[in-house]
N, C-alpha and C. Protein backbone atom coordinates (compact mmCIF):
# COMPACT_ATOMS: atom_id res chain seq x y z
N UNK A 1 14.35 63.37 -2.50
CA UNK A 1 13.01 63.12 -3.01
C UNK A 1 12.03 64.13 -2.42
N UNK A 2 11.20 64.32 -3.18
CA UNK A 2 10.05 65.33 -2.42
C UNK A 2 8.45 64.31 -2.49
N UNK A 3 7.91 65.19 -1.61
CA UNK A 3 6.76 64.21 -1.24
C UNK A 3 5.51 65.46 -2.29
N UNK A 4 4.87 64.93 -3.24
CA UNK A 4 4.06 65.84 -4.21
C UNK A 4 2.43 65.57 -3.27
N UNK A 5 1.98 66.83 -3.54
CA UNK A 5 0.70 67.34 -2.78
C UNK A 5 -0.20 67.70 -4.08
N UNK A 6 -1.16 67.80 -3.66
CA UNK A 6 -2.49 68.38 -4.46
C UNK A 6 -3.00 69.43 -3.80
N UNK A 7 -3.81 70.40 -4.52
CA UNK A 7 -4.55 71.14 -3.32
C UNK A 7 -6.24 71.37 -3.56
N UNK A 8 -6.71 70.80 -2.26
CA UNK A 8 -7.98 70.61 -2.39
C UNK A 8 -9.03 71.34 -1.64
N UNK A 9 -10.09 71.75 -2.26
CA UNK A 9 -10.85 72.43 -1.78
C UNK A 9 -11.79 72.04 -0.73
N UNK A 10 -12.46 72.53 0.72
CA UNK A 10 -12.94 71.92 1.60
C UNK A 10 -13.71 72.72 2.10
N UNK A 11 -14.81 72.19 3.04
CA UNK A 11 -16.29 72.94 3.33
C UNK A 11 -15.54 73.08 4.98
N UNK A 12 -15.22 74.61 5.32
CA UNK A 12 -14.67 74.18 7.24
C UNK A 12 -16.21 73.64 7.55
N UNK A 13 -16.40 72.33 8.63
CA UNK A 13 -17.20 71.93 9.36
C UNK A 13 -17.48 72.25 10.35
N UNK A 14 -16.50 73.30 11.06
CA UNK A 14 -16.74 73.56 12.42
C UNK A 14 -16.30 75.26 12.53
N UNK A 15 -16.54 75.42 14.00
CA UNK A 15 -16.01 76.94 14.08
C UNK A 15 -17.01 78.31 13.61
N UNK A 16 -16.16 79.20 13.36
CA UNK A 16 -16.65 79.71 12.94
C UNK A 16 -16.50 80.40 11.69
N UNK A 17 -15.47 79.82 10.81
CA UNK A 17 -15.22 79.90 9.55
C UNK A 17 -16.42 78.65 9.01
N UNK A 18 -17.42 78.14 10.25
CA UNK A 18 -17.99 76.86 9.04
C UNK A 18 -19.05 77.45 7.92
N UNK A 19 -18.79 76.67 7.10
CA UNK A 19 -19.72 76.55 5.72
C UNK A 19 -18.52 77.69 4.77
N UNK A 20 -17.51 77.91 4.74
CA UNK A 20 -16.65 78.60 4.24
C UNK A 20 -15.84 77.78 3.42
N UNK A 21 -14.68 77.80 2.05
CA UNK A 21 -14.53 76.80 1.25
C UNK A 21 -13.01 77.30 1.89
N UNK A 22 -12.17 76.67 2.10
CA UNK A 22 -10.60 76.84 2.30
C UNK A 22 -9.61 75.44 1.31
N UNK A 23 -8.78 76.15 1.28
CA UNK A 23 -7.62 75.00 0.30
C UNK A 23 -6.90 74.55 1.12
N UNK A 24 -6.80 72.72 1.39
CA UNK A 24 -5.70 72.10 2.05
C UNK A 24 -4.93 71.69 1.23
N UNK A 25 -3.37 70.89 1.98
CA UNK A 25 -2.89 70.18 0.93
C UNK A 25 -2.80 69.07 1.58
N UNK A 26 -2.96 67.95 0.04
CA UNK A 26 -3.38 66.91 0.62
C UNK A 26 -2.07 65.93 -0.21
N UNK A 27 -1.27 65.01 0.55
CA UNK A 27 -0.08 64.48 -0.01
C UNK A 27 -0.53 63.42 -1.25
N UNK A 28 0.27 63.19 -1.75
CA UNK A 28 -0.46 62.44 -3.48
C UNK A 28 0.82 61.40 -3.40
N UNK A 29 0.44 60.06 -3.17
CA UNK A 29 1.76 58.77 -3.37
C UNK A 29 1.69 58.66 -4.85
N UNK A 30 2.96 58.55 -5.22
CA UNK A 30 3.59 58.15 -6.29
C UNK A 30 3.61 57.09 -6.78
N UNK A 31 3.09 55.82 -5.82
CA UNK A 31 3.05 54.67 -6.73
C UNK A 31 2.91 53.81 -5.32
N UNK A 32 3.05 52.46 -5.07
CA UNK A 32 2.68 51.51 -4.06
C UNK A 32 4.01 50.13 -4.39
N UNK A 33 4.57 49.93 -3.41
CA UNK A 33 5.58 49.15 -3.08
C UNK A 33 4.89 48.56 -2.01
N UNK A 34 4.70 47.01 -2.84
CA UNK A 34 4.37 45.71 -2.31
C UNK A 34 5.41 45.13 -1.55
N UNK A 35 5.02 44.13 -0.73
CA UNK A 35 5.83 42.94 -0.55
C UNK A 35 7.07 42.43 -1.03
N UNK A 36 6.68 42.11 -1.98
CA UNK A 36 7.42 41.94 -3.29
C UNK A 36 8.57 42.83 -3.93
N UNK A 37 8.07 43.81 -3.68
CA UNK A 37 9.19 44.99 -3.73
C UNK A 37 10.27 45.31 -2.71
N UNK A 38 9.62 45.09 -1.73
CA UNK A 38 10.20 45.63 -0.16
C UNK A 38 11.11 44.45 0.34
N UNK A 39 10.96 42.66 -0.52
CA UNK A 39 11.67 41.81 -0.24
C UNK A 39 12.76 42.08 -0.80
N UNK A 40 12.65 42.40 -2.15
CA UNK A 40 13.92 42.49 -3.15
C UNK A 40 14.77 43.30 -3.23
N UNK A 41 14.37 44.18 -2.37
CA UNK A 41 15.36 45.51 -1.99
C UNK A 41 15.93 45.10 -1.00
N UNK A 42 15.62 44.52 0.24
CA UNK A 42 16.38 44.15 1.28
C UNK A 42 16.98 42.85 0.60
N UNK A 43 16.93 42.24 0.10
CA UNK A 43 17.67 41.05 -0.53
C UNK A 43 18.46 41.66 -0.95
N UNK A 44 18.79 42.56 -1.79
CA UNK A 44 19.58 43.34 -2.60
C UNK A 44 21.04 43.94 -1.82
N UNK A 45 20.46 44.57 -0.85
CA UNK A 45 21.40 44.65 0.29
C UNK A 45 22.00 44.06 1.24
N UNK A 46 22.07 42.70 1.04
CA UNK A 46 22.19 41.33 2.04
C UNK A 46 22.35 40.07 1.64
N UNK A 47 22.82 39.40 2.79
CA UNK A 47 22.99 38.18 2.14
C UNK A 47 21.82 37.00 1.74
N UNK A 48 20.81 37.89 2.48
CA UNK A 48 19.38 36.75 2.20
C UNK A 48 18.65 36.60 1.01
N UNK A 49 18.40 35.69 0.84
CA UNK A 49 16.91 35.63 -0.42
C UNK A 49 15.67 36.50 -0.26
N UNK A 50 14.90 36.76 -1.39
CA UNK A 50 13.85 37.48 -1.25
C UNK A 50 12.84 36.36 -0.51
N UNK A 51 13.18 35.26 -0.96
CA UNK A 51 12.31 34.44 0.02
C UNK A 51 12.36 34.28 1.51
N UNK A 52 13.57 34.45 1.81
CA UNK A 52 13.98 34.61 3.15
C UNK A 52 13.42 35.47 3.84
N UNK A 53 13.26 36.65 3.19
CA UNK A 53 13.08 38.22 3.73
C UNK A 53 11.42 38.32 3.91
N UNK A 54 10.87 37.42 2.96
CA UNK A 54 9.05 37.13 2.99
C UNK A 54 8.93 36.45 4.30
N UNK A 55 9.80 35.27 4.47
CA UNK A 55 9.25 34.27 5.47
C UNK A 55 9.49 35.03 6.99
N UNK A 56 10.63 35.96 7.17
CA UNK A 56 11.06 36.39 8.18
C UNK A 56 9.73 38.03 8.00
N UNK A 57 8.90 38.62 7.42
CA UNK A 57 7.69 39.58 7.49
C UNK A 57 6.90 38.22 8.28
N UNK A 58 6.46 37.33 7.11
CA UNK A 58 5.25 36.41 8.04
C UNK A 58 5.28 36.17 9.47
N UNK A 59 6.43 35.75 9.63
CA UNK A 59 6.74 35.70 11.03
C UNK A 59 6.61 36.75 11.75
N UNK A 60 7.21 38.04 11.79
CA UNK A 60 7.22 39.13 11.92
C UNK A 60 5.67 39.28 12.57
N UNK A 61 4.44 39.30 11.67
CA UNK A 61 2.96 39.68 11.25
C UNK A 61 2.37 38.91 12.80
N UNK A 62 2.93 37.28 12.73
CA UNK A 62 2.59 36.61 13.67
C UNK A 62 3.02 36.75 15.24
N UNK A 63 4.33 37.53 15.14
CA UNK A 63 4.63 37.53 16.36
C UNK A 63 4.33 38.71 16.94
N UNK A 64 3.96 39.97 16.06
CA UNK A 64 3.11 41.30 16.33
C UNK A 64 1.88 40.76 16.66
N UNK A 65 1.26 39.84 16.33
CA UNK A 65 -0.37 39.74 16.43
C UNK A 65 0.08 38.81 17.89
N UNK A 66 0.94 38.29 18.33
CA UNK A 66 0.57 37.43 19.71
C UNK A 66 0.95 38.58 20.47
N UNK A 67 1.99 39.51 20.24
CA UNK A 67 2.57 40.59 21.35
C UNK A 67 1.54 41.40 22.03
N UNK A 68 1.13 41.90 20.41
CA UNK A 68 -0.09 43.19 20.66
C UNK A 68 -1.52 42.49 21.77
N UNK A 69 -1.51 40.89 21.03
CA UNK A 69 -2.87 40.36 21.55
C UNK A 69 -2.68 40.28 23.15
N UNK A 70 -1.58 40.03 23.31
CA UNK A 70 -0.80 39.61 24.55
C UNK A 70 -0.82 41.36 25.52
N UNK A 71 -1.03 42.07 25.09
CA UNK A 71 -0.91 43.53 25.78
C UNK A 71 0.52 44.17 25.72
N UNK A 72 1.22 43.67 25.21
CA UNK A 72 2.68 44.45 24.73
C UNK A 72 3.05 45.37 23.54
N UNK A 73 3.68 46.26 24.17
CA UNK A 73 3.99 47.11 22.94
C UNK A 73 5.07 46.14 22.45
N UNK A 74 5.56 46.36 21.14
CA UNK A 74 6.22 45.99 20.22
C UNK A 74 7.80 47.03 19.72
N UNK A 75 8.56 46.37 20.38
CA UNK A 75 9.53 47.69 19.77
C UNK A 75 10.41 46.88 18.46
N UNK A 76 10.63 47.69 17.34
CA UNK A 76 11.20 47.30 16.59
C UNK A 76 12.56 48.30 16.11
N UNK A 77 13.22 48.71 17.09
CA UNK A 77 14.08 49.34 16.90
C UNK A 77 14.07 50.35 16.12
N UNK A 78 14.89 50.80 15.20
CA UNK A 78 14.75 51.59 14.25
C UNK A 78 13.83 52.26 13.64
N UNK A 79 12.83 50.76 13.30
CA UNK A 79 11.42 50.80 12.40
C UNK A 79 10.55 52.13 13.71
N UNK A 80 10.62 51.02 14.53
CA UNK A 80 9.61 52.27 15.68
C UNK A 80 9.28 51.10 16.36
N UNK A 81 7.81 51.51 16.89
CA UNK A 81 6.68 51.01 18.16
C UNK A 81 5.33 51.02 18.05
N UNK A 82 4.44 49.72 18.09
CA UNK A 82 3.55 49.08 17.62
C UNK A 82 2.38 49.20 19.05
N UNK A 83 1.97 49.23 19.52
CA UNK A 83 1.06 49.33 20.46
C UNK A 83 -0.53 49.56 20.27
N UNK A 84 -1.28 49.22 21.09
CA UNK A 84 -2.49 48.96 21.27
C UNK A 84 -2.94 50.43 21.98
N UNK A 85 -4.34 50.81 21.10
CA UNK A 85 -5.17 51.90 22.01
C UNK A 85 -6.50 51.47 21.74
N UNK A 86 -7.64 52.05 22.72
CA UNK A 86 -8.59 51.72 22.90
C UNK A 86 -9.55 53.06 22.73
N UNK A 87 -10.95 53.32 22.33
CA UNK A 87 -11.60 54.51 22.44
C UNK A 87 -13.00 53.68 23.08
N UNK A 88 -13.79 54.74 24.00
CA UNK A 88 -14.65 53.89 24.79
C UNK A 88 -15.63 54.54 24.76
N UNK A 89 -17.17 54.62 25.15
CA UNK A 89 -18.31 55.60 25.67
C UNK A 89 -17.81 55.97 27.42
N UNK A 90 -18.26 57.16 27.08
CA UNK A 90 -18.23 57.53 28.84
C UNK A 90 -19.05 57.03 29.40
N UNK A 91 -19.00 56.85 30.68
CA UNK A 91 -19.78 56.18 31.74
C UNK A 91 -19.90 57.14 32.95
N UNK A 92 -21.33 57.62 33.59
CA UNK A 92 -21.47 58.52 34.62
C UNK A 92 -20.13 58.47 36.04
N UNK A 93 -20.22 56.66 36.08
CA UNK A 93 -19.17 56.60 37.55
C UNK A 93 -18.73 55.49 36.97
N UNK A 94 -17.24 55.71 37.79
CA UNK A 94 -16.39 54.70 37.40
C UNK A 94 -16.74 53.23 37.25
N UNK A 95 -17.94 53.14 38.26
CA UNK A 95 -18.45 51.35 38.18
C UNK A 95 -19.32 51.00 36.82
N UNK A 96 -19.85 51.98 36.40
CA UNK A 96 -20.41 51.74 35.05
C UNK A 96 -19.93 51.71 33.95
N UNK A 97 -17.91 51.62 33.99
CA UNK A 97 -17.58 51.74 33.08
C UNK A 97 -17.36 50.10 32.79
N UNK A 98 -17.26 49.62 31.64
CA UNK A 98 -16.92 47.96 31.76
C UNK A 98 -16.21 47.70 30.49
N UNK A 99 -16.00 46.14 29.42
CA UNK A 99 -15.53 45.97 28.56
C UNK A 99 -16.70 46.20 27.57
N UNK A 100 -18.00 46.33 27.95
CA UNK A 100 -19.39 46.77 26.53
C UNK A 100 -19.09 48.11 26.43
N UNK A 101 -18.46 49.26 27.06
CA UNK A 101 -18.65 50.66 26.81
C UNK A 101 -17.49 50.50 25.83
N UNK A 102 -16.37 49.91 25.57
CA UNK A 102 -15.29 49.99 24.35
C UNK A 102 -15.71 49.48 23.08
N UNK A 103 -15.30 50.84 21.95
CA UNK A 103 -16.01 51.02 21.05
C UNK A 103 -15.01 50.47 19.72
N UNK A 104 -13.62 50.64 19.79
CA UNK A 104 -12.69 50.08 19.30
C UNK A 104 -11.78 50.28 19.73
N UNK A 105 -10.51 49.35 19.22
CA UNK A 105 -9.18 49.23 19.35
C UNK A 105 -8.36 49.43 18.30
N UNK A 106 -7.33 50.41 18.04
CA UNK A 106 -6.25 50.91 17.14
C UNK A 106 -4.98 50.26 17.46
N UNK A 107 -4.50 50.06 16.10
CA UNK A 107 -2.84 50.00 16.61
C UNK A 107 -2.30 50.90 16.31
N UNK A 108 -1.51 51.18 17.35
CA UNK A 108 -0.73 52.84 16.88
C UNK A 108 0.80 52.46 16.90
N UNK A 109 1.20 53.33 15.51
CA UNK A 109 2.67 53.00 14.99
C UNK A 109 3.22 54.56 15.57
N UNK A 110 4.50 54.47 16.44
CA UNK A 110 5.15 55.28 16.63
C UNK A 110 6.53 55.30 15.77
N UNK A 111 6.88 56.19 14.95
CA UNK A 111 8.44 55.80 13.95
C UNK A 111 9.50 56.02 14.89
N UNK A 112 10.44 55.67 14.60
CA UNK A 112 11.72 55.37 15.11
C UNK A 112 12.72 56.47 14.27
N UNK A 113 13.61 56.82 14.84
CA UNK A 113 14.31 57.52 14.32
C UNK A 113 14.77 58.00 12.80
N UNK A 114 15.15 56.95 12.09
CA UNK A 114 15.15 56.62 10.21
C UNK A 114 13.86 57.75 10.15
N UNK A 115 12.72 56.94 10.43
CA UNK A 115 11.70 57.71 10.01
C UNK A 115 11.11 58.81 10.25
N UNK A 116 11.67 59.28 11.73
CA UNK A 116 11.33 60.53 12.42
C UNK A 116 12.83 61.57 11.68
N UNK A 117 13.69 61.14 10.64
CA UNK A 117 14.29 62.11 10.41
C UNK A 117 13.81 62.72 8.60
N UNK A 118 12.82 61.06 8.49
CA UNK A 118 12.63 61.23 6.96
C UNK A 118 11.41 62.47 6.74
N UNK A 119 10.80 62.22 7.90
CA UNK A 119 9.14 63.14 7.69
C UNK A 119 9.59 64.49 8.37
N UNK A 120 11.00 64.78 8.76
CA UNK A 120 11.12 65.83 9.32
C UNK A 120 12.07 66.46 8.34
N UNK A 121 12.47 66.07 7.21
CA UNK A 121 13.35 66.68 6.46
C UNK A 121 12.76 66.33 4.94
N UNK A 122 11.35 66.13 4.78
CA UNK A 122 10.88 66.22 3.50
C UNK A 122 10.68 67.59 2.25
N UNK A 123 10.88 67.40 1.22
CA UNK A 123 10.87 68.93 0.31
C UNK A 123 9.49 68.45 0.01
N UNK A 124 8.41 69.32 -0.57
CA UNK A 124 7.19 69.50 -0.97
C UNK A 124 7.28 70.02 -2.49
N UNK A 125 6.51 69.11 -3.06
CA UNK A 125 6.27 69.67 -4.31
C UNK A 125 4.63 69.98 -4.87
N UNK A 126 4.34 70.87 -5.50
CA UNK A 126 2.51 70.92 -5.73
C UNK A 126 2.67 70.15 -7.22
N UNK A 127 1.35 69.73 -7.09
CA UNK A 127 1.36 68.98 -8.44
C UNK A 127 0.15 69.96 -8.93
N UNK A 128 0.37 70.59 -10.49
CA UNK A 128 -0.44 71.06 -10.46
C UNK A 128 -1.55 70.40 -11.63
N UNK A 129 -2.93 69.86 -10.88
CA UNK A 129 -4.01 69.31 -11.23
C UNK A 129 -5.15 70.21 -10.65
N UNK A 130 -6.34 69.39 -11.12
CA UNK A 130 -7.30 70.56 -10.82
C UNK A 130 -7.57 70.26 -9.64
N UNK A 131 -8.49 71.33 -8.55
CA UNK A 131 -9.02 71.12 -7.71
C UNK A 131 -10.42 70.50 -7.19
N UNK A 132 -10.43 69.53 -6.24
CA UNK A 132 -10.90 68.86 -5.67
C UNK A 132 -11.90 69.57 -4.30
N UNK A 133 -13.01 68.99 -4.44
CA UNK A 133 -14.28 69.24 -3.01
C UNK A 133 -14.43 68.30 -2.47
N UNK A 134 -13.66 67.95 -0.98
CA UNK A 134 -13.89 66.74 -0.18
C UNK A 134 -14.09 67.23 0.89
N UNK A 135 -15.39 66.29 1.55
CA UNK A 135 -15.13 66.67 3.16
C UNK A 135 -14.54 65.48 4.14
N UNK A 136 -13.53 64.49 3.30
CA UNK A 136 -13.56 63.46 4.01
C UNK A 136 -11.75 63.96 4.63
N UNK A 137 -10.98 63.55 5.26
CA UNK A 137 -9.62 63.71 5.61
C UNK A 137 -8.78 62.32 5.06
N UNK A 138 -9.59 61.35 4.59
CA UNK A 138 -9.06 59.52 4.92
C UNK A 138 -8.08 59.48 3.29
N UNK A 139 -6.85 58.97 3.83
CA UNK A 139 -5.69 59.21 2.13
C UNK A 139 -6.21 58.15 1.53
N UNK A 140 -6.50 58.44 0.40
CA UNK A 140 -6.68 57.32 -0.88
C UNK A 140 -5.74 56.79 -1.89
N UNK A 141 -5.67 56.03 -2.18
CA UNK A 141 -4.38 55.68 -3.42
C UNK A 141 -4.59 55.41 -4.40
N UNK A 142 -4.42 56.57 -5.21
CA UNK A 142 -4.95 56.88 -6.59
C UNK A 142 -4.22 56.21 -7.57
């Protein structure tokens, strides 16, 4: 399979190429696989029901949300590693730093092997459509 790109036109913001127009490429999904989809395929391959395979995600959802809440990373073998990060305001000295200077909290997905061999052995294809002026980076699903 190849992963299809677009290529879009962009204002550099910084540096000293800024205010200059350059072409990125920006990856383009092919379509969106629900729940629903992702049950029936593993059902497909197994002895479980698609219902089975729903109730064992819910669970899944719940026992990530007590781990993470709990301060644990999450290993899920294969899939990867689920963990908690934080971004904060600086504070002059260490005593002024507290829990009001944290600005948010991310969960960060690390992939696991499957997936660290899938994004490392992808073919690229351009799709050719017209070009696009964004200054945002955030993927959308068209």
């Amino acid at each position: 399979m190849s992963l299809k790109f677009k290529k879009v036109a962009r204002k550099v913001l910084s540096g000293k190429e800024k205010g200059e127009i350059k072409y990125y490429a920006v990856a383009k999904s092919s379509g969106l696989s629900g729940v629903d989809k992702i049950c029936k395929l593993i059902s497909a391959r197994s002895t479980v029901s698609s219902a089975d395979v729903k109730a064992v995600f819910d669970s899944l959802a719940w026992a990530m949300d007590l781990e993470l809440s709990s301060g644990n990373v999450v290993q899920l073998g294969e899939l990867g590693n689920f963990r908690l990060s934080i971004s904060s305001q600086g504070a002059a000295t260490k005593e002024d730093l507290n829990a009001n200077k944290i600005k948010k909290v991310r969960i960060i997905f690390s992939p696991g092997a499957i997936l660290r061999d899938t994004r490392q052995n992808m073919y690229y294809e351009a799709l050719e459509t017209e070009v696009e002026e964004k200054e945002c980076d955030r993927p959308h699903l068209d």
